[in-house]
C-alpha atoms as a PDB file:
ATOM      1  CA  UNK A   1     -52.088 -45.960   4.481  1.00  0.00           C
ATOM      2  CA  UNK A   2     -49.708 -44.730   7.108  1.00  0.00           C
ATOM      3  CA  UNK A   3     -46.880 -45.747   5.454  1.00  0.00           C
ATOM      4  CA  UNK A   4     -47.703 -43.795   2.870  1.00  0.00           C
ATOM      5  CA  UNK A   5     -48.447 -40.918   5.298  1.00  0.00           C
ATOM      6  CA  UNK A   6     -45.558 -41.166   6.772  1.00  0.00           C
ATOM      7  CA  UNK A   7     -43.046 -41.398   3.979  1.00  0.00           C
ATOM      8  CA  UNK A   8     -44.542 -38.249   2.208  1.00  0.00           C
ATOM      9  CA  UNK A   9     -43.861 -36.272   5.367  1.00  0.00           C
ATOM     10  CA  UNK A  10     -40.491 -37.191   5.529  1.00  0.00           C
ATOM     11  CA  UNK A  11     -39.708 -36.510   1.994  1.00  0.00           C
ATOM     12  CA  UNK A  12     -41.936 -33.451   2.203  1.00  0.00           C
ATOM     13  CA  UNK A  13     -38.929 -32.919   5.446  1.00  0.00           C
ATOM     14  CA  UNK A  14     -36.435 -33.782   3.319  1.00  0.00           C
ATOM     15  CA  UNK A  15     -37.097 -31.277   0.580  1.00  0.00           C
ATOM     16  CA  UNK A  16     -37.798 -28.528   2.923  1.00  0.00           C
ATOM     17  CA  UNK A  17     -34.394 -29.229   4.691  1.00  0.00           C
ATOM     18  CA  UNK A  18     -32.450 -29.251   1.359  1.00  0.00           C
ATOM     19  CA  UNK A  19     -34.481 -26.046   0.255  1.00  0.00           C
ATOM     20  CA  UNK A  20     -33.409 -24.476   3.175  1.00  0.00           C
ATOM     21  CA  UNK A  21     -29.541 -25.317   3.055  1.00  0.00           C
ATOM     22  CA  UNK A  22     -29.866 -24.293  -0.364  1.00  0.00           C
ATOM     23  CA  UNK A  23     -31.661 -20.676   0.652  1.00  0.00           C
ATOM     24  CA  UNK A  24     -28.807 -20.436   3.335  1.00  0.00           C
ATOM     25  CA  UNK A  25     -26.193 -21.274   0.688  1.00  0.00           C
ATOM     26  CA  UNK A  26     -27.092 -18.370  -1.398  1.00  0.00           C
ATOM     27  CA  UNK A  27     -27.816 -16.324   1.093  1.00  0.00           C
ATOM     28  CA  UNK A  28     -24.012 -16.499   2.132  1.00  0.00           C
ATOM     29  CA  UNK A  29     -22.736 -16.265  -1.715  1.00  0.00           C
ATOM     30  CA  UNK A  30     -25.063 -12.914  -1.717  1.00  0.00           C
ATOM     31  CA  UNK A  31     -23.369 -11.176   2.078  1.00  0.00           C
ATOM     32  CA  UNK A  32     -20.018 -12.461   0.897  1.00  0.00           C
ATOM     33  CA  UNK A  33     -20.072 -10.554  -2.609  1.00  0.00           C
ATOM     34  CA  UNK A  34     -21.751  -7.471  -0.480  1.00  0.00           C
ATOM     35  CA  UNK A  35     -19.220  -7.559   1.815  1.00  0.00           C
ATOM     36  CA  UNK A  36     -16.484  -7.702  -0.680  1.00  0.00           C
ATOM     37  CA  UNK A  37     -18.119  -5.184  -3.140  1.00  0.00           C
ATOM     38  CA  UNK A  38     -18.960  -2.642  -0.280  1.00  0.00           C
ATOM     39  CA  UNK A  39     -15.523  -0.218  -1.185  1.00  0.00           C
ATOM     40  CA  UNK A  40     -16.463  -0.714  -4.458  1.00  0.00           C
ATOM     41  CA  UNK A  41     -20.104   0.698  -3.984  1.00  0.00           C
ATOM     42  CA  UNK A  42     -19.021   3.555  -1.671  1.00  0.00           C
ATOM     43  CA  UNK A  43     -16.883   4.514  -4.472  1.00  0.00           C
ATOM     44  CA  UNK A  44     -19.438   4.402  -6.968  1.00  0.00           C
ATOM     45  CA  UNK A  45     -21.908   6.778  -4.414  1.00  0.00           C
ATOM     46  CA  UNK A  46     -19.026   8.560  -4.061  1.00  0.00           C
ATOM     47  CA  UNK A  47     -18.471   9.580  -7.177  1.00  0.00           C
ATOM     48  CA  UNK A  48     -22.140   9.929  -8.413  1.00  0.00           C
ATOM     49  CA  UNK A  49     -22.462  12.433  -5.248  1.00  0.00           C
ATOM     50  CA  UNK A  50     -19.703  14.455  -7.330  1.00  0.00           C
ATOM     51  CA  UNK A  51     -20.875  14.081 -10.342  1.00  0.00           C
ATOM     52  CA  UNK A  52     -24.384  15.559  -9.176  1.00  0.00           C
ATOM     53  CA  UNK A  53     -23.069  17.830  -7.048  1.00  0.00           C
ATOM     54  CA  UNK A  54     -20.730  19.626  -9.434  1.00  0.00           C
ATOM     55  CA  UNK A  55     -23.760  20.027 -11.616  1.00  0.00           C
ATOM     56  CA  UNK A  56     -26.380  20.887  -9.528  1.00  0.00           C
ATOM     57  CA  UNK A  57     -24.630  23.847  -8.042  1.00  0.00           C
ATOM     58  CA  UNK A  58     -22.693  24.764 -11.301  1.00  0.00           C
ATOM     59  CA  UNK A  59     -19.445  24.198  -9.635  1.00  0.00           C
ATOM     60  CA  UNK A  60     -16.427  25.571 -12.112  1.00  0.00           C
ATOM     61  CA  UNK A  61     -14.494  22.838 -13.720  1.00  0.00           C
ATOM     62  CA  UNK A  62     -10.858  25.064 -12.470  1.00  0.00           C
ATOM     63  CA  UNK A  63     -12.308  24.521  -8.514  1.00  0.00           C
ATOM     64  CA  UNK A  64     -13.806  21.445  -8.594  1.00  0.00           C
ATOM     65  CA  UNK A  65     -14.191  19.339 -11.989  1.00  0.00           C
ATOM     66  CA  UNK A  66     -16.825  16.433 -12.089  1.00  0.00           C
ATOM     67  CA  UNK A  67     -15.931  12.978 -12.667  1.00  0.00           C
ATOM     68  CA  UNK A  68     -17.033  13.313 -16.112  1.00  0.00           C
ATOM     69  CA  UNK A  69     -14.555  16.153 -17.487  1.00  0.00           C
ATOM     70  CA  UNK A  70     -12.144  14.589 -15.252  1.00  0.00           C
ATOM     71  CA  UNK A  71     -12.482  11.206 -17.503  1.00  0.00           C
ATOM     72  CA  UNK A  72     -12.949  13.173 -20.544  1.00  0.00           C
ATOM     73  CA  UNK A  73      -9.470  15.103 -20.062  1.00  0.00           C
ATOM     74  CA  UNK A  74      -7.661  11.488 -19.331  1.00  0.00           C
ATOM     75  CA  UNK A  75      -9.310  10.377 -22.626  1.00  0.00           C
ATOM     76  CA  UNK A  76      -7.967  13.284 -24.706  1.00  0.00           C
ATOM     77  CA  UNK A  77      -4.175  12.710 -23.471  1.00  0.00           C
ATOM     78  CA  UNK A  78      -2.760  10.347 -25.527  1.00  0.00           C
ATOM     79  CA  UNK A  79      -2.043   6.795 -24.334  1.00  0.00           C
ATOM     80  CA  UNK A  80       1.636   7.418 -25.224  1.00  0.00           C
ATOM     81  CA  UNK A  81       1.915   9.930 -23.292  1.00  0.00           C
ATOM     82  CA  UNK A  82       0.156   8.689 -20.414  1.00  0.00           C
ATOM     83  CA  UNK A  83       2.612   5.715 -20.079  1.00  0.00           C
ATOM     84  CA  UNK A  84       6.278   7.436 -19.879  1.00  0.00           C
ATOM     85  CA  UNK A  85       4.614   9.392 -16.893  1.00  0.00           C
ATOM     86  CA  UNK A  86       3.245   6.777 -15.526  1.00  0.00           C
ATOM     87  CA  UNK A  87       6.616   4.421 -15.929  1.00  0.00           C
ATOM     88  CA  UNK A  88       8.990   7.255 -14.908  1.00  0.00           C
ATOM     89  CA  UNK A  89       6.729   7.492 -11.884  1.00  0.00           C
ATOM     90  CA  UNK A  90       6.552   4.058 -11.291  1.00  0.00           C
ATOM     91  CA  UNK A  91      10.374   3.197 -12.137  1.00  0.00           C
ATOM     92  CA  UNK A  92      11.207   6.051  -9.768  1.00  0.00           C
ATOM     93  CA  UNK A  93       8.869   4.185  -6.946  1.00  0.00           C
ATOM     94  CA  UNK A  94      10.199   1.222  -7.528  1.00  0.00           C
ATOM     95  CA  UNK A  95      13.585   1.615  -7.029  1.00  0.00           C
ATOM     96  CA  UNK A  96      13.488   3.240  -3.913  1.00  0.00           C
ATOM     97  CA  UNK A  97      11.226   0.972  -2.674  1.00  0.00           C
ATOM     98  CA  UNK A  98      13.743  -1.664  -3.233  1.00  0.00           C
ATOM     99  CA  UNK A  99      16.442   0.279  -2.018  1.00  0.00           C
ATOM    100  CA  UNK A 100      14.464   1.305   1.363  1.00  0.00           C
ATOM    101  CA  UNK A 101      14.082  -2.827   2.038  1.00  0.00           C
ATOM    102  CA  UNK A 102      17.781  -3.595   0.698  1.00  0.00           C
ATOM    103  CA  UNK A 103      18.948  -1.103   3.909  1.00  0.00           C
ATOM    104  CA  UNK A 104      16.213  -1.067   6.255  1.00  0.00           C
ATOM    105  CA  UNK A 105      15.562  -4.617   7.301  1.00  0.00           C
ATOM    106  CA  UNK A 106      19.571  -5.044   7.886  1.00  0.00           C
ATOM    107  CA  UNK A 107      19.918  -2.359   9.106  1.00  0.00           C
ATOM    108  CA  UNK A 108      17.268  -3.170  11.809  1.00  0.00           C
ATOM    109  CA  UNK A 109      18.574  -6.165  12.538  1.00  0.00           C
ATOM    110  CA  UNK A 110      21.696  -4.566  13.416  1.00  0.00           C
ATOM    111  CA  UNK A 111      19.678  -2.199  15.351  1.00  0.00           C
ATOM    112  CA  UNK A 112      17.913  -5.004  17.174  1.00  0.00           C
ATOM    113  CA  UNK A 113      21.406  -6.845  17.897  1.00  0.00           C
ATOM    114  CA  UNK A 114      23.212  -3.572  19.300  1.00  0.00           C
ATOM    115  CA  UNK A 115      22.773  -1.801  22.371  1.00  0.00           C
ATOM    116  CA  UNK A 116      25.010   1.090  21.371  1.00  0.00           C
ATOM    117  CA  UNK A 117      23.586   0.982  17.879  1.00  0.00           C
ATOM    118  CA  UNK A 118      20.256   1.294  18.889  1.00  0.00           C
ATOM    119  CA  UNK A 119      21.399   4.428  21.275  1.00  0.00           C
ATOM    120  CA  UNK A 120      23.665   5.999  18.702  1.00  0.00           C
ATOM    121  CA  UNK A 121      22.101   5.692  15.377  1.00  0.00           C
ATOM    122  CA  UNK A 122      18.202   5.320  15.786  1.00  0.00           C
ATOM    123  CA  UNK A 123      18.241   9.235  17.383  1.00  0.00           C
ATOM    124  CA  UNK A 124      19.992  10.100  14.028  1.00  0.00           C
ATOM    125  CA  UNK A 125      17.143   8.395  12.239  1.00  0.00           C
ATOM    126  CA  UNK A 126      14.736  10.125  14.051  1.00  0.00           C
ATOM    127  CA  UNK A 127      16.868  13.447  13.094  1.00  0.00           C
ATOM    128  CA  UNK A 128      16.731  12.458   9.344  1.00  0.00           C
ATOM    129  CA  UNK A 129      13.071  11.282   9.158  1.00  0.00           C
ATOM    130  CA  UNK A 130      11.831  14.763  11.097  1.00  0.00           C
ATOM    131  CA  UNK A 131      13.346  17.404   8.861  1.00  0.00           C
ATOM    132  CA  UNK A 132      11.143  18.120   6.114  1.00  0.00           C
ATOM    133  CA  UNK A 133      11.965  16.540   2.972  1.00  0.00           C
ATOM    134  CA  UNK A 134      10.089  18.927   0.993  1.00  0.00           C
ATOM    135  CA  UNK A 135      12.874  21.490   2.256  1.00  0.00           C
ATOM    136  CA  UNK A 136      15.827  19.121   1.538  1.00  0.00           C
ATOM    137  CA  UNK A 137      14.858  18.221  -1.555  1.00  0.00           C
ATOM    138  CA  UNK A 138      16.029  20.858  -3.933  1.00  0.00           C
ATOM    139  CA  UNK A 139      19.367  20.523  -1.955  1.00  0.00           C
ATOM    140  CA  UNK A 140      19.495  16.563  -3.265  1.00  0.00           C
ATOM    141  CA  UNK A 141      18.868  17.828  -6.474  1.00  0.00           C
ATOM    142  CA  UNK A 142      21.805  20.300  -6.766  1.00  0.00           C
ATOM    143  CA  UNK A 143      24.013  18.238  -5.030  1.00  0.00           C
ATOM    144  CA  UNK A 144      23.480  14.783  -6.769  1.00  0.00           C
ATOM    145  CA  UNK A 145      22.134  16.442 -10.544  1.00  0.00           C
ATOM    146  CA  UNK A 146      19.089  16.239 -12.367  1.00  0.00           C
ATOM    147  CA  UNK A 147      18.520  12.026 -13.234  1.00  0.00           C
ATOM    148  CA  UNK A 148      16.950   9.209 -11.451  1.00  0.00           C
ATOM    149  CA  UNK A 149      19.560   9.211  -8.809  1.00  0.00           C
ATOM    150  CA  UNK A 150      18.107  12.661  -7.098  1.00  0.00           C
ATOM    151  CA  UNK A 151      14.425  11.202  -7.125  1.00  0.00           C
ATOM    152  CA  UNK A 152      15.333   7.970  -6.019  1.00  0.00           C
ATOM    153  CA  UNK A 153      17.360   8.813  -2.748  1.00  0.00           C
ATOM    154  CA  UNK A 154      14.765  11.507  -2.152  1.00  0.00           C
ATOM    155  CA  UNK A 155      12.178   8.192  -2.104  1.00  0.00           C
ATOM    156  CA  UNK A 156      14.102   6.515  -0.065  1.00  0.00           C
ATOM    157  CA  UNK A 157      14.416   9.456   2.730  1.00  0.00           C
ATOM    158  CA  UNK A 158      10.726   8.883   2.765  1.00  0.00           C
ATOM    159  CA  UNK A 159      10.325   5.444   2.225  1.00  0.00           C
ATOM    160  CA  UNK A 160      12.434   3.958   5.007  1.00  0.00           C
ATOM    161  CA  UNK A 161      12.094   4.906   8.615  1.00  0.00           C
ATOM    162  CA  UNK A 162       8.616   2.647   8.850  1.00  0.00           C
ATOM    163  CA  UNK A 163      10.836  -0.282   7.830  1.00  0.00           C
ATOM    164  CA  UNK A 164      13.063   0.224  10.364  1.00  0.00           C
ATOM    165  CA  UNK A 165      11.132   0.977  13.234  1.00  0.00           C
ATOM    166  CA  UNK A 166       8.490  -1.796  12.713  1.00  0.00           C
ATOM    167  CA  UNK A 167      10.948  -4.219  12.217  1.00  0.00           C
ATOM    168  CA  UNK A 168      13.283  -3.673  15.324  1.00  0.00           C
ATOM    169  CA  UNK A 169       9.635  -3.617  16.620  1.00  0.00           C
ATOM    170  CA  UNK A 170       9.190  -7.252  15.292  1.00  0.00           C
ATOM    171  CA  UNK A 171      12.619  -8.066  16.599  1.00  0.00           C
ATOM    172  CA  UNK A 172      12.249  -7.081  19.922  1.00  0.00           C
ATOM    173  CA  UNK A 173       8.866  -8.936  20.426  1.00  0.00           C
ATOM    174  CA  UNK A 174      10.303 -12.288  20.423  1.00  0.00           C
ATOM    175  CA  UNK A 175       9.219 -14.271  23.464  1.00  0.00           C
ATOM    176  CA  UNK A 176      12.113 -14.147  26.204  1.00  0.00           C
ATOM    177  CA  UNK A 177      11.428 -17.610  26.722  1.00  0.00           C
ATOM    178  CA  UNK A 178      11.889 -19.075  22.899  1.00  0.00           C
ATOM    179  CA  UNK A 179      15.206 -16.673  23.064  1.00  0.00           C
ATOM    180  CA  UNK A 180      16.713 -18.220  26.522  1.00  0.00           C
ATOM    181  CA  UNK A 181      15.187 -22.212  24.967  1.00  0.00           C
ATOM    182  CA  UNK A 182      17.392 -21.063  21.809  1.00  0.00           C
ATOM    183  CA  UNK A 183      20.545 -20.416  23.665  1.00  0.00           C
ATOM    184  CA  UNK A 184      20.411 -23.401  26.292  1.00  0.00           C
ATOM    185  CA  UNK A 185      20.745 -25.242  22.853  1.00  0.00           C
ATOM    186  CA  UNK A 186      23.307 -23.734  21.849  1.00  0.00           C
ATOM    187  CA  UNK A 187      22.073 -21.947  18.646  1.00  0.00           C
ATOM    188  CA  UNK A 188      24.561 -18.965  17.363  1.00  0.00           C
ATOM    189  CA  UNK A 189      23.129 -15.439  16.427  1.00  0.00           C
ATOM    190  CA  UNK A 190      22.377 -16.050  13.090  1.00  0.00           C
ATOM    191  CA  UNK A 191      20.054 -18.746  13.572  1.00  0.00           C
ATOM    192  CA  UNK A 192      18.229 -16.567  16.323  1.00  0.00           C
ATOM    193  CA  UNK A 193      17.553 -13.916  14.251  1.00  0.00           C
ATOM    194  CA  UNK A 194      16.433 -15.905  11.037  1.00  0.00           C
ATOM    195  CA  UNK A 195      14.672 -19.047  12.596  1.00  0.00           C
ATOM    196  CA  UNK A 196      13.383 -17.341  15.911  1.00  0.00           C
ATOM    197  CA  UNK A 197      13.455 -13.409  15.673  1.00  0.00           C
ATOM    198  CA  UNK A 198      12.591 -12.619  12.068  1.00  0.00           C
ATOM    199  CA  UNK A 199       9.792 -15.107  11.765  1.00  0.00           C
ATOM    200  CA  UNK A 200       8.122 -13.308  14.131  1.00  0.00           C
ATOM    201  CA  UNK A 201       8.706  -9.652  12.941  1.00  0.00           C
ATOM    202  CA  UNK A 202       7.253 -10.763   9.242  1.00  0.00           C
ATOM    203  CA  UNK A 203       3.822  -9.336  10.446  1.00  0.00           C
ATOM    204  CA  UNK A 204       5.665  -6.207  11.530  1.00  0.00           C
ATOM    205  CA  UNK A 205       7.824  -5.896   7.721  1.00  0.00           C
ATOM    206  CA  UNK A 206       4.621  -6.272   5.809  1.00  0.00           C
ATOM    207  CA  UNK A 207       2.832  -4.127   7.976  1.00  0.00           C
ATOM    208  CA  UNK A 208       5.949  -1.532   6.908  1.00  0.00           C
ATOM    209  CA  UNK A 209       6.299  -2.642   3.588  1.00  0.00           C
ATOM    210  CA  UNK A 210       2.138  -1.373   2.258  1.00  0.00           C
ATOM    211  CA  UNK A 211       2.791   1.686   4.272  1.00  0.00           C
ATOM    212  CA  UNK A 212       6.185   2.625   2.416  1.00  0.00           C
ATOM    213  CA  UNK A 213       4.661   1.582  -0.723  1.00  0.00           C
ATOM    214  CA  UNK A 214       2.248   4.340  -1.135  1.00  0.00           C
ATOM    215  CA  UNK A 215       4.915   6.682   0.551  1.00  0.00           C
ATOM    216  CA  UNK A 216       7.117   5.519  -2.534  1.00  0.00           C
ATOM    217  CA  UNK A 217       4.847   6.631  -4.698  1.00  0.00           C
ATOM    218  CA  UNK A 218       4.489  10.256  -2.606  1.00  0.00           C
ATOM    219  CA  UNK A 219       8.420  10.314  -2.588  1.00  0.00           C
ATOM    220  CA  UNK A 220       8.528  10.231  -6.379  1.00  0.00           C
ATOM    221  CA  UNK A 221       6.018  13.047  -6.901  1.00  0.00           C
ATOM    222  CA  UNK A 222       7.705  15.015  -4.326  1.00  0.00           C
ATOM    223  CA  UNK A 223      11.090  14.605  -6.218  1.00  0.00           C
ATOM    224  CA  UNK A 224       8.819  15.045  -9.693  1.00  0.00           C
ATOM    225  CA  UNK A 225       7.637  18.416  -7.702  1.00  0.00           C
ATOM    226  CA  UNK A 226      11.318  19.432  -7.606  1.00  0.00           C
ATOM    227  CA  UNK A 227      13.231  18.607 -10.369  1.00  0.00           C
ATOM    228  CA  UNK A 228      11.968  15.962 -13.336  1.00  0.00           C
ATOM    229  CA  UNK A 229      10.736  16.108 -16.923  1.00  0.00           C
ATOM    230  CA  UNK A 230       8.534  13.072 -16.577  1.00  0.00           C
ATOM    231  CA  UNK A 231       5.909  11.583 -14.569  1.00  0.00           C
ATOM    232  CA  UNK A 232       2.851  12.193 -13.452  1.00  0.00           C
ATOM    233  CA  UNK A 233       4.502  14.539 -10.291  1.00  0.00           C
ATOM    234  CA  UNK A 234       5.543  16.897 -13.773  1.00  0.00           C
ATOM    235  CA  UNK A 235       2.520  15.921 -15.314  1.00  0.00           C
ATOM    236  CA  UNK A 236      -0.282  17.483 -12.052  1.00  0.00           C
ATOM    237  CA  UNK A 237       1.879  20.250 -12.131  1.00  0.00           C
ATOM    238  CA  UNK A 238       2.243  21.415 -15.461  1.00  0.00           C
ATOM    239  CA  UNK A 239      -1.184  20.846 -15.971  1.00  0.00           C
ATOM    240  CA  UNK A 240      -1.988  22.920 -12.687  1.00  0.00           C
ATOM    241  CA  UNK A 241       0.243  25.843 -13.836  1.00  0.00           C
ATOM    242  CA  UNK A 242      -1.742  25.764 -17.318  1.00  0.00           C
ATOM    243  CA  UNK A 243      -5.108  25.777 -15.692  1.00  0.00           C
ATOM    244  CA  UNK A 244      -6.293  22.549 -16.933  1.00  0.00           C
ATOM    245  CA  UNK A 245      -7.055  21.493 -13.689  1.00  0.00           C
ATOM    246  CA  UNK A 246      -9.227  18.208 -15.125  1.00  0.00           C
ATOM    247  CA  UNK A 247      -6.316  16.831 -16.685  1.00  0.00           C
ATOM    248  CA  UNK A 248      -4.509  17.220 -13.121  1.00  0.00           C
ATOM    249  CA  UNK A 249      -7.574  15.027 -11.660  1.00  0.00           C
ATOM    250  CA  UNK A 250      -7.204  12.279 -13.855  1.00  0.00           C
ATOM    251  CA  UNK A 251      -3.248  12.130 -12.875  1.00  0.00           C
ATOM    252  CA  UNK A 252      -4.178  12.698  -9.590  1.00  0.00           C
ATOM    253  CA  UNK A 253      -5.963   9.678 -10.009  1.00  0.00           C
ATOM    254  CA  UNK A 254      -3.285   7.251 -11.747  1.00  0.00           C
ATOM    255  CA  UNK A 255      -1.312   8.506  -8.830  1.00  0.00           C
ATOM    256  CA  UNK A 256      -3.990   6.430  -6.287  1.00  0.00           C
ATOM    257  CA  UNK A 257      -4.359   3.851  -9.254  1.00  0.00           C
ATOM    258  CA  UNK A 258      -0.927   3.384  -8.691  1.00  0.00           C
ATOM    259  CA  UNK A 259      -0.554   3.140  -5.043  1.00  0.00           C
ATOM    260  CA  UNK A 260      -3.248   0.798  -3.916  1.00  0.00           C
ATOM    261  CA  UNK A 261      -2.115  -1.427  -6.803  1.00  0.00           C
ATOM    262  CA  UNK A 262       1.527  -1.584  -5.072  1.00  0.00           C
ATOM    263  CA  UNK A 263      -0.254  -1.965  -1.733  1.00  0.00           C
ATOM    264  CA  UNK A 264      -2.466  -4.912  -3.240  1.00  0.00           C
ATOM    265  CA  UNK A 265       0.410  -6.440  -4.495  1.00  0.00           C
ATOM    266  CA  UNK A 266       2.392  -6.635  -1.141  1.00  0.00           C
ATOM    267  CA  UNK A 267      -1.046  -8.035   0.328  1.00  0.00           C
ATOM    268  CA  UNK A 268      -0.603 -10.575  -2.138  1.00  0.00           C
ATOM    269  CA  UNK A 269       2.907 -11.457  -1.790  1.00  0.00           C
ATOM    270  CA  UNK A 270       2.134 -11.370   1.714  1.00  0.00           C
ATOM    271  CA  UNK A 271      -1.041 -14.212   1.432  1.00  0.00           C
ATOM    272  CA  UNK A 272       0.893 -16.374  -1.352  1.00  0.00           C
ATOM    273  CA  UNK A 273       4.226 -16.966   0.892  1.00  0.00           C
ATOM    274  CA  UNK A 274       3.770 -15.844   4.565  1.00  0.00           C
ATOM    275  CA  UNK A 275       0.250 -16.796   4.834  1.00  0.00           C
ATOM    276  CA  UNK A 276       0.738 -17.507   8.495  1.00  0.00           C
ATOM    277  CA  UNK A 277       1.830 -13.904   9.200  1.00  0.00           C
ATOM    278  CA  UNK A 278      -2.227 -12.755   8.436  1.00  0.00           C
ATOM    279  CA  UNK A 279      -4.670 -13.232  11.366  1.00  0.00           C
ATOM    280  CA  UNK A 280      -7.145 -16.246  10.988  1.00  0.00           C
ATOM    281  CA  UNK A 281      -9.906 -14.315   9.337  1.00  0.00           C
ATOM    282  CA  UNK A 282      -7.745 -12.598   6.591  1.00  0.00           C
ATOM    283  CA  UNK A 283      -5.989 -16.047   5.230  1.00  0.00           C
END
């Protein structure tokens, strides 16, 4: 009889442990999803805060649309239309995006490598990246026409002083000690920059690289602003000038479609290859 006693308590243990691993499983499935779904539900207050906003007070669809007329207005532009903005937008982006890493990351290295580079041309980079592009702009357009060519330099002008400074940054914070063990050794200067230096300024780049990506994507509507035929730059302000101030919402908001999109997809270049850049709790 105590046998028996005993063994039904300690399966009646048993199942109450498993219950409770199981009860602790799910309950770190359910703050997992929360946690990863919170942007999503601000958002989603966000918007219906708007949307009852805008009709509770009667706001004007020309000052303030709601969410609704702004989705309305991107359903009644054609999907053909929709995508050569979007591409010239995106081409525009993209190109100066690539041209900005193509010159910056050299060109820091160089910067990193060079006393009297570092004292002569950083101060003229600082020059270029304080005078208002907005203002030079137009002058861009005259001098270099009315293409891609314009847009994409004037993306660039935007696009790549973070480079550079966060990756001399990166440079520079090498350990003096891994430098001096390097050169007891015997290595040459390329292999301390690429095997010592520029591993550890990949945190710095991709730090640079999902700032400049959304200021790629401000570059090209600036330059739209200007001078351009397409994209959605053209597109908000055509739309603005006719009044249909909806329709510039919804390409107001392709424009942030766009740009955490490019940002999420450096984050994920950044996780698939250079894991080891991320802190512990982001790999």
């Amino acid at each position: 009889m105590n046998s028996r006693t005993i063994s039904a308590a300690s399966c009646s243990r048993a199942r109450l442990r498993s219950e409770v691993k199981a009860a602790a499983g799910i309950g770190v499935f359910v703050l997992t999803w929360l946690d990863r779904g919170l942007p999503f539900i601000a958002i989603v207050v966000l918007l219906l805060f708007w949307e009852g906003a805008a009709r509770l007070f009667a706001i004007p669809s020309f000052l303030l649309p709601a969410p609704s007329a702004i989705l309305a207005a991107a359903i009644a532009v054609p999907p053909g239309i929709w995508f050569g903005h979007i591409w010239a937008t995106l081409r525009v982006a993209l190109m100066g995006f690539g041209l900005a890493m193509a010159v910056s990351i050299p060109l820091a290295v160089c910067l990193a490598s060079s006393k009297f580079l570092s004292r002569t041309v950083y101060p003229l980079l600082v020059v270029v990246q304080s005078t208002p592009i907005v203002a030079v702009a137009p002058i861009i357009v005259v001098t270099l026409g009315a293409g891609d060519l314009p847009r994409v330099v004037i993306t660039f002008l935007i696009t790549f002083f973070p480079i550079v400074v966060s990756t001399v940054t990166g440079l520079q914070s090498t350990p003096e000690e891994l430098i001096e063990l390097s050169r007891s050794l015997r290595a040459g200067r390329k292999r301390e920059i690429l095997h010592i230096r520029l591993p550890f300024a990949v945190p710095h780049i991709f730090s640079a690289l999902k700032i400049s990506t959304t200021l790629a994507v401000i570059g090209a509507v600036v330059a739209e602003f200007v001078a351009a035929e397409k994209g959605l730059g053209f597109f908000i302000a055509f739309s603005t000038s006719n009044f249909r101030i909806p329709t510039a919402f919804a390409g107001l908001v392709i424009l942030v479609a766009i740009s955490l999109s490019l940002f999420q997809a450096v984050s994920f270049v950044q996780r698939r290859f250079v894991g080891w850049s991320l802190p512990k709790a982001k790999q």
